[in-house]
Protein backbone atom coordinates (compact mmCIF):
# COMPACT_ATOMS: atom_id res chain seq x y z
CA UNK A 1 0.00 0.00 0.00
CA UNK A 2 1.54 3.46 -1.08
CA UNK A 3 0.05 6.92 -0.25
CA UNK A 4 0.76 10.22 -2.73
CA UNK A 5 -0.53 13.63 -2.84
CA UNK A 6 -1.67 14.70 -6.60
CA UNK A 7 -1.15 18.33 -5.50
CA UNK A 8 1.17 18.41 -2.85
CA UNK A 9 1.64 21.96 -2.66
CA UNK A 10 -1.68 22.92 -0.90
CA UNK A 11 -0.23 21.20 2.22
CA UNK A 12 2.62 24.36 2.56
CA UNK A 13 -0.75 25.71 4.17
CA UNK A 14 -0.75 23.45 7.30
CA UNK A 15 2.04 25.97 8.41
CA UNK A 16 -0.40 28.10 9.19
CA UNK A 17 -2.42 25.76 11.25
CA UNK A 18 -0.06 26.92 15.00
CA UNK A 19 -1.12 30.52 14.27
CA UNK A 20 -4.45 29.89 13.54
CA UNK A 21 -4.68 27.58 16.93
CA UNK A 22 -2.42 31.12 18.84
CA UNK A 23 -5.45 32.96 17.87
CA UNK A 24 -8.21 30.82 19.45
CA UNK A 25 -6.35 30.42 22.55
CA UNK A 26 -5.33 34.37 22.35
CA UNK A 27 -9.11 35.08 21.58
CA UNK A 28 -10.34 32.63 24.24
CA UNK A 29 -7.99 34.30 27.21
CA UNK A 30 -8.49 37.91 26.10
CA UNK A 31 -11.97 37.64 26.69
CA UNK A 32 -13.44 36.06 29.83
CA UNK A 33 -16.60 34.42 29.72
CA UNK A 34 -17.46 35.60 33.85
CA UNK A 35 -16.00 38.61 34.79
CA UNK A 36 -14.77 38.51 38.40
CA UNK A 37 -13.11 40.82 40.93
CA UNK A 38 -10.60 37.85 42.00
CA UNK A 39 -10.22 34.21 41.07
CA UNK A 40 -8.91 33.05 44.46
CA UNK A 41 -12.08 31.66 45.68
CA UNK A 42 -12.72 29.38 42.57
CA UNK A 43 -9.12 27.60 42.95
CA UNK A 44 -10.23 25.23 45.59
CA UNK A 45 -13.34 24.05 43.51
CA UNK A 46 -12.79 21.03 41.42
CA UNK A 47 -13.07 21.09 37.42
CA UNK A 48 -16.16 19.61 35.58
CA UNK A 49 -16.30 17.48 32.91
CA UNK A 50 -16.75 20.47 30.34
CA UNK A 51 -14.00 22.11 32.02
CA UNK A 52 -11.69 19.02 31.22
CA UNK A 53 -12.68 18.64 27.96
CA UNK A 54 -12.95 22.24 26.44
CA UNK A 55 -9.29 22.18 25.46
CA UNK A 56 -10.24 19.11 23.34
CA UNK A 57 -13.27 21.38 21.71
CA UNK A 58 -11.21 24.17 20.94
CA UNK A 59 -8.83 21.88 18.71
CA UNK A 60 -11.87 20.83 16.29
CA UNK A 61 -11.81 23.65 14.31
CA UNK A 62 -8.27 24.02 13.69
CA UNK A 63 -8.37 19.96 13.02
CA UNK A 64 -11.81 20.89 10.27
CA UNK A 65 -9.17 23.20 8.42
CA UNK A 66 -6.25 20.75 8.51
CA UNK A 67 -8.05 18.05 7.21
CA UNK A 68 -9.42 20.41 4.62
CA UNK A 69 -5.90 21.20 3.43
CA UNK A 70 -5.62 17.80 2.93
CA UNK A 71 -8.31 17.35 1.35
CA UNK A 72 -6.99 19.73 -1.76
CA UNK A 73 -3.80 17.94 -1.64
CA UNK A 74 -5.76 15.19 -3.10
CA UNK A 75 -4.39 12.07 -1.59
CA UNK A 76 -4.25 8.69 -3.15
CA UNK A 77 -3.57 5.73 -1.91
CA UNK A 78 -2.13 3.10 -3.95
CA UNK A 79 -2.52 -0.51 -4.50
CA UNK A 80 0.11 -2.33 -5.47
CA UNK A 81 -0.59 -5.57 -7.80
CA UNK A 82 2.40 -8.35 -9.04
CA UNK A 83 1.74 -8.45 -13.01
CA UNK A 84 3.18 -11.68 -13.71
CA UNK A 85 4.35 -12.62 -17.47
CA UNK A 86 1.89 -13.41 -20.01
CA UNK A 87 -1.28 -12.00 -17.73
CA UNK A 88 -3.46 -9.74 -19.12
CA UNK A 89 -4.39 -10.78 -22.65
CA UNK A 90 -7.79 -10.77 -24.25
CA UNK A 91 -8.03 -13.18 -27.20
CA UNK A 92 -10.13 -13.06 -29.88
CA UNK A 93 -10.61 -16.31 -31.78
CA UNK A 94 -12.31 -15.64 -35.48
CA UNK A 95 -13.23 -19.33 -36.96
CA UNK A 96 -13.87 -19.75 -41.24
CA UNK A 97 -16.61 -22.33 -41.28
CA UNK A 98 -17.11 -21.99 -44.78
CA UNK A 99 -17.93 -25.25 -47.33
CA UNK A 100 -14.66 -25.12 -48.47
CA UNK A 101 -13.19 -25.62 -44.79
CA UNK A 102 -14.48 -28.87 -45.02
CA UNK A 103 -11.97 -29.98 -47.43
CA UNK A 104 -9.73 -33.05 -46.42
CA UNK A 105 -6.61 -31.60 -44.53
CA UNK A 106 -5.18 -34.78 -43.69
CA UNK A 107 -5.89 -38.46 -43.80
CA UNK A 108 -8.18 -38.30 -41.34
CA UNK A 109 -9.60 -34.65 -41.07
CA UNK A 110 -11.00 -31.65 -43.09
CA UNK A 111 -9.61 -28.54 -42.68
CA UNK A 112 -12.55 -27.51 -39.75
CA UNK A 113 -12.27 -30.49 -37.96
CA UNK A 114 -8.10 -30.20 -37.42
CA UNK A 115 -8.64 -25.90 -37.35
CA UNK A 116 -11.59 -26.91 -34.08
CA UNK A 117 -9.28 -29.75 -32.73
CA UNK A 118 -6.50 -27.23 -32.12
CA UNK A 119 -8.43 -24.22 -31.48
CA UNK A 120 -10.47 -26.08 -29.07
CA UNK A 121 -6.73 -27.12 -27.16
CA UNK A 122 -5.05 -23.75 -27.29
CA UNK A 123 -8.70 -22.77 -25.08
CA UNK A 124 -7.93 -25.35 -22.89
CA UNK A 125 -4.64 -24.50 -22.31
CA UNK A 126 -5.35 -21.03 -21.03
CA UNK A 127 -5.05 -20.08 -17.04
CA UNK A 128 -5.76 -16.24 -16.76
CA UNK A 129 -6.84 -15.59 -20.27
CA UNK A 130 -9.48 -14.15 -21.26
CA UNK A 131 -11.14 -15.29 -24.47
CA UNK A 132 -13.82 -14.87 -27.41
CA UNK A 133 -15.22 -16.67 -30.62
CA UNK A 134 -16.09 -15.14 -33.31
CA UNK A 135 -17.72 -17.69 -36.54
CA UNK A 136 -17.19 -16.39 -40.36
CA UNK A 137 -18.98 -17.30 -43.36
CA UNK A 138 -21.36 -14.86 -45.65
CA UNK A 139 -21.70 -13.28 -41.72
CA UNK A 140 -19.83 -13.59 -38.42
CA UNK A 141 -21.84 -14.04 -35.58
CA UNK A 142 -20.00 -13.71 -31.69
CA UNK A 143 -20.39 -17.74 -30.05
CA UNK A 144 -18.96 -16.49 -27.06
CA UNK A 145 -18.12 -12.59 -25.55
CA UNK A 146 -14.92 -12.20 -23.53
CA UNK A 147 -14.86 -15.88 -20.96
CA UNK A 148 -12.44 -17.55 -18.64
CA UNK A 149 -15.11 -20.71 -18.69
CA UNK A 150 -12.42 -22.31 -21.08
CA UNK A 151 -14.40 -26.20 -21.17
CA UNK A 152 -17.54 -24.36 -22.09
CA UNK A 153 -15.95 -22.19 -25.13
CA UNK A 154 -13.96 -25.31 -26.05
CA UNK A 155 -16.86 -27.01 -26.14
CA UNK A 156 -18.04 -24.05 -28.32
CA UNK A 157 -15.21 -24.01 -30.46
CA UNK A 158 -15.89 -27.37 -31.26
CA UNK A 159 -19.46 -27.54 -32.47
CA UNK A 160 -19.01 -24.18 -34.86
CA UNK A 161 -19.21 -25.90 -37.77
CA UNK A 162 -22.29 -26.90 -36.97
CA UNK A 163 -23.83 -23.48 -37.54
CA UNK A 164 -25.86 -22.46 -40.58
CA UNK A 165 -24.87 -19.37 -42.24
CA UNK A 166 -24.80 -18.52 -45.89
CA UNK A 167 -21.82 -19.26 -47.58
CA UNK A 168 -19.22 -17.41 -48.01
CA UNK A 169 -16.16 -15.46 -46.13
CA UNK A 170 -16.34 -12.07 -44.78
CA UNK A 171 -13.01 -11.66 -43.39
CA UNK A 172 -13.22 -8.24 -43.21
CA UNK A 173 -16.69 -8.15 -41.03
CA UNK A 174 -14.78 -10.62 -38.89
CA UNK A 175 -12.80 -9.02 -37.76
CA UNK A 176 -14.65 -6.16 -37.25
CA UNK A 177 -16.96 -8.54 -35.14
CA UNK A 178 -13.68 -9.29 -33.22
CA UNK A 179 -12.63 -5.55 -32.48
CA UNK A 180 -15.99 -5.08 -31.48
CA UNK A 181 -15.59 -7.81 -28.53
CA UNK A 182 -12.15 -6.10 -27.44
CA UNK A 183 -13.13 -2.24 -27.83
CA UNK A 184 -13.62 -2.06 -24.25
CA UNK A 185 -11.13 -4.43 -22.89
CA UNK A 186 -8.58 -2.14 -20.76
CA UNK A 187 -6.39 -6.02 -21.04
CA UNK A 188 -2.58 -5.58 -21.40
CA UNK A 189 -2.60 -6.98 -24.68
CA UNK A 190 -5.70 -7.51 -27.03
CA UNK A 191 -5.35 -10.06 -30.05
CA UNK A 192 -7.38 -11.47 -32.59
CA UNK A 193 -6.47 -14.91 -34.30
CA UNK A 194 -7.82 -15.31 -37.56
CA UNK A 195 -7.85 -18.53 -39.42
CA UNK A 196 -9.19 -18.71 -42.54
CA UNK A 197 -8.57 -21.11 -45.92
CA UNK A 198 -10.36 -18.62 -48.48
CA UNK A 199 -10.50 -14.76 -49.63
CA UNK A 200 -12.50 -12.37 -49.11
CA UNK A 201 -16.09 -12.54 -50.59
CA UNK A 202 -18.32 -10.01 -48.61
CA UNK A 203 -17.34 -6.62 -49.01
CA UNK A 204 -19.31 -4.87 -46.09
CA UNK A 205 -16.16 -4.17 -44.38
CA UNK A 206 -12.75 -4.63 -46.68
CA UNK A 207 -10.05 -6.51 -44.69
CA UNK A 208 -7.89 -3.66 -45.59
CA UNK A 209 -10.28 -1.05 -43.52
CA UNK A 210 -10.50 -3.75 -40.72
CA UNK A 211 -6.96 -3.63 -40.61
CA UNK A 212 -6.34 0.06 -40.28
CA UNK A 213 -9.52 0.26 -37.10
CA UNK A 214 -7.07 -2.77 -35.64
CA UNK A 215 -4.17 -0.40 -36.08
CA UNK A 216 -6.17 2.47 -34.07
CA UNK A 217 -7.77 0.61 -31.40
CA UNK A 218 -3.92 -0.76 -30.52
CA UNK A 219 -4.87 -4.56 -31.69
CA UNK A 220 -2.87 -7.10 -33.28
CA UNK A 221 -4.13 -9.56 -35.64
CA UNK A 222 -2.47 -12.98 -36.61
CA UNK A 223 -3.64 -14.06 -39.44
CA UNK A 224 -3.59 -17.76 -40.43
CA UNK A 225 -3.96 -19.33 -43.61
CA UNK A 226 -4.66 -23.08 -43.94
CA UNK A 227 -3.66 -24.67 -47.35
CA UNK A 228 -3.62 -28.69 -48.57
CA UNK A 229 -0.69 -30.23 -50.16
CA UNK A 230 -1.48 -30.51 -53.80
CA UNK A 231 0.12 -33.59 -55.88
CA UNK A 232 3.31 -32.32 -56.13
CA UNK A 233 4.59 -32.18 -52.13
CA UNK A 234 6.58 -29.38 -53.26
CA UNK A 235 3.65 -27.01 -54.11
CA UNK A 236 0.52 -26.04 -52.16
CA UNK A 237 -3.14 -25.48 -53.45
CA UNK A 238 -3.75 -22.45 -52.19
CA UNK A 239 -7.05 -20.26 -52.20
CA UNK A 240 -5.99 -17.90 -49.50
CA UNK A 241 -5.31 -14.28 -50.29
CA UNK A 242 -2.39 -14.52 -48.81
CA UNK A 243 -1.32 -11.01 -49.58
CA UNK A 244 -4.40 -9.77 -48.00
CA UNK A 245 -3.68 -11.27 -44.67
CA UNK A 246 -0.15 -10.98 -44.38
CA UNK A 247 -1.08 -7.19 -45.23
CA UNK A 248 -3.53 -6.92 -42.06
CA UNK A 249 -1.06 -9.05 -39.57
CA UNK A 250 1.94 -6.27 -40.92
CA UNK A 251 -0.62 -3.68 -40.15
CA UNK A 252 -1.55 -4.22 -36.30
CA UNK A 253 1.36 -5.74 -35.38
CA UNK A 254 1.02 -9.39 -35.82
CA UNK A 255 2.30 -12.14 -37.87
CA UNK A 256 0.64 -14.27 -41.16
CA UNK A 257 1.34 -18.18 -40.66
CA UNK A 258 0.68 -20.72 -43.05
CA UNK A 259 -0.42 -23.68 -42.32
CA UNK A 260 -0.20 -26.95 -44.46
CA UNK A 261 -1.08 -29.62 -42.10
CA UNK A 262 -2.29 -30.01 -38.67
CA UNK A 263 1.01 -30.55 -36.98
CA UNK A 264 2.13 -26.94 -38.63
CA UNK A 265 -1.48 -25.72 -37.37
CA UNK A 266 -0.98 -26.37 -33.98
CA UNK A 267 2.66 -25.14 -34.09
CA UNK A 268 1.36 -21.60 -35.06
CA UNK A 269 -1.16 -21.19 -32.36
CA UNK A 270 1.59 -22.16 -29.93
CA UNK A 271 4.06 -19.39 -31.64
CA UNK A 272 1.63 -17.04 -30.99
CA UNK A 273 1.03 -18.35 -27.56
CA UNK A 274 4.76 -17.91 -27.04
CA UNK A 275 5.20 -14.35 -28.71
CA UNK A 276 2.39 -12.65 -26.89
CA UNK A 277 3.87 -14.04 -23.33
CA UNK A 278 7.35 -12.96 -24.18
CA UNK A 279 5.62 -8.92 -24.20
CA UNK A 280 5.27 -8.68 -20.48
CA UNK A 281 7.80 -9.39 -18.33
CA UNK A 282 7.02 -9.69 -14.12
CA UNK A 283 6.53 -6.62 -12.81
CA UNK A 284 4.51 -4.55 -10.30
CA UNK A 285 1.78 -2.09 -11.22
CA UNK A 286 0.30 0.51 -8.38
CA UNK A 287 -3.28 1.73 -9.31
CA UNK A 288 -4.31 5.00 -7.20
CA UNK A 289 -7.60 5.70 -5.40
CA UNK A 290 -9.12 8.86 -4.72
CA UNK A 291 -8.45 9.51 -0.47
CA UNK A 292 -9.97 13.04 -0.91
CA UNK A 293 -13.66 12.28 -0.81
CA UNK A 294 -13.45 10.69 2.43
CA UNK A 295 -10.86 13.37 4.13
CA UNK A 296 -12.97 16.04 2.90
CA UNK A 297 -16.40 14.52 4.69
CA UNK A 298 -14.36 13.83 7.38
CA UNK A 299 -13.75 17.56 7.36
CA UNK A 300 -16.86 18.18 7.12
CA UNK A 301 -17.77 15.77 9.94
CA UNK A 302 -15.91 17.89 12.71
CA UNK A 303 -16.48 20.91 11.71
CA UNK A 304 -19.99 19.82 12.22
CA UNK A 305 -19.48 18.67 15.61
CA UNK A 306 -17.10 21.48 16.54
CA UNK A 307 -20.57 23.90 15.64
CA UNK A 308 -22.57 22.16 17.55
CA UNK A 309 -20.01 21.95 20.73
CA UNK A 310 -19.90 25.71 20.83
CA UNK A 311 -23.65 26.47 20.46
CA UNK A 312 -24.97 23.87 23.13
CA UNK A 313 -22.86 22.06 26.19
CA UNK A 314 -19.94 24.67 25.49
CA UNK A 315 -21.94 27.60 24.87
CA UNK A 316 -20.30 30.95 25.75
CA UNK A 317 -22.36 33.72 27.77
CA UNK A 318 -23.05 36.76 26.18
């Protein structure tokens, strides 16, 4: 726990504070409530309560303006909180489940069904994370806001080819769908991971534009494109604009991956894993609240009780 003033300088006036108390104590003496020809007799009577305690009372109003002082110093007490590497990140997760994702990808798998198995895993594997899922085709509709429920988005992840949308793939209004989940995030890091086997078909929202509102919101996007071996192992049929997404990952900030099998998909989603922990390094963050509030009613508080003193049980005769 830390303690600041904002504006320190208003607290030069508590100097003023032993004059101020002079003067009631100069002001008190110099005029006597009882006027009396000697004192003598009263020095064998023994003080009452009020007696006792009216050096306490005269010390509220000094103590009203002191704490107002501090009050327009503004303190702030801080909180300090351990950041530990790789906390902080809001992921985005934008899914193609377009007809053509369900292409064979491998012997034993399309193209959705190895792109859900490893999604679904890199979920799982998540501790402090928070993450999103956002499903592409003609449309892109949010499966799941911002979650740390990581077996029920799996779960998620893993039925959203399921969905019935009109064909096609709106990468563009993906990610837009994406930013929208993360506009609000105040997260260390925000990312969205796009995968994706096609180009862009839907031109509500150009990948291009998409990019540049990533670049101004302070997002990065990975982009990931998933091609299948043609006959020739050498070559690669590829449908991907794959100029288009290394263009929006060179953009925000992030990287373009291809991906040509499973084993290659899963190595890119643990890259990224990798590259956005290596960005924060342990450290300690203080976040300030406002003290002032509850000085200033405090204030406010004896200066109340200090008026109400001098008016009833300590009330001066006339």
């Amino acid at each position: 726990m830390d303690l600041r003033f904002e504006d320190p300088w208003w607290l030069l006036l508590l100097l003023a504070l032993p004059v101020l108390l002079a003067l009631v104590l100069a002001g008190r003496a110099a005029v006597p409530a009882v006027r009396l020809g000697s004192l003598a007799p009263a020095g064998a009577a023994r003080r009452t309560w009020r007696g006792r305690l009216e050096p306490a009372v005269l010390v509220l109003r000094p103590a009203a303006v002191a704490l107002l002082v501090i009050a327009l110093a503004r303190p702030q007490q801080g909180q300090a909180t351990a950041v530990t590497r790789g906390e902080g990140i809001d992921i985005v997760l934008a899914l193609d489940t377009s007809s053509s994702m369900t292409q064979p990808f491998a012997r034993t798998t399309t193209r959705l069904g190895a792109a859900e198995d490893v999604i679904a895993r890199f979920v799982e594997s998540r501790t402090t994370d928070r993450v999103g899922l956002v499903s592409f085709r003609a449309a892109a509709l949010t499966l799941s806001p911002l979650t740390t429920d990581y077996a029920a988005l799996a779960q998620q992840v893993r039925g959203a080819g399921a969905l019935r949308i009109e064909d096609g793939t709106a990468i563009g209004v993906a990610i837009g769908q994406a930013l929208n989940l993360l506009r609000t995030s105040d997260a260390a890091s925000r990312i969205v991971v796009l995968l994706t086997d096609g180009e862009n078909n839907v031109h509500d929202i150009e990948p291009e534009q998409a990019a540049q509102l990533a670049k101004a919101l302070g997002i990065r996007v990975y982009t990931v494109g998933v091609v299948s071996p043609g006959p020739d192992p050498r070559r690669a049929t590829i449908a991907v604009d794959e100029a288009s997404l290394r263009f929006i990952a060179d953009t925000t900030g992030g990287i373009y991956s291809r991906a040509e099998d499973p084993q290659a998909l899963n190595a890119i989603y643990a890259r990224i894993d990798d590259l956005e922990r290596s960005r924060f390094e342990d450290r300690t963050v203080v976040r300030y609240e406002e003290v002032a509030p509850w000085v200033l009613a405090a204030a406010a508080v004896v200066l109340a009780l200090d008026l109400a003193l001098r008016s009833t049980l300590f009330r001066r005769a006339s």
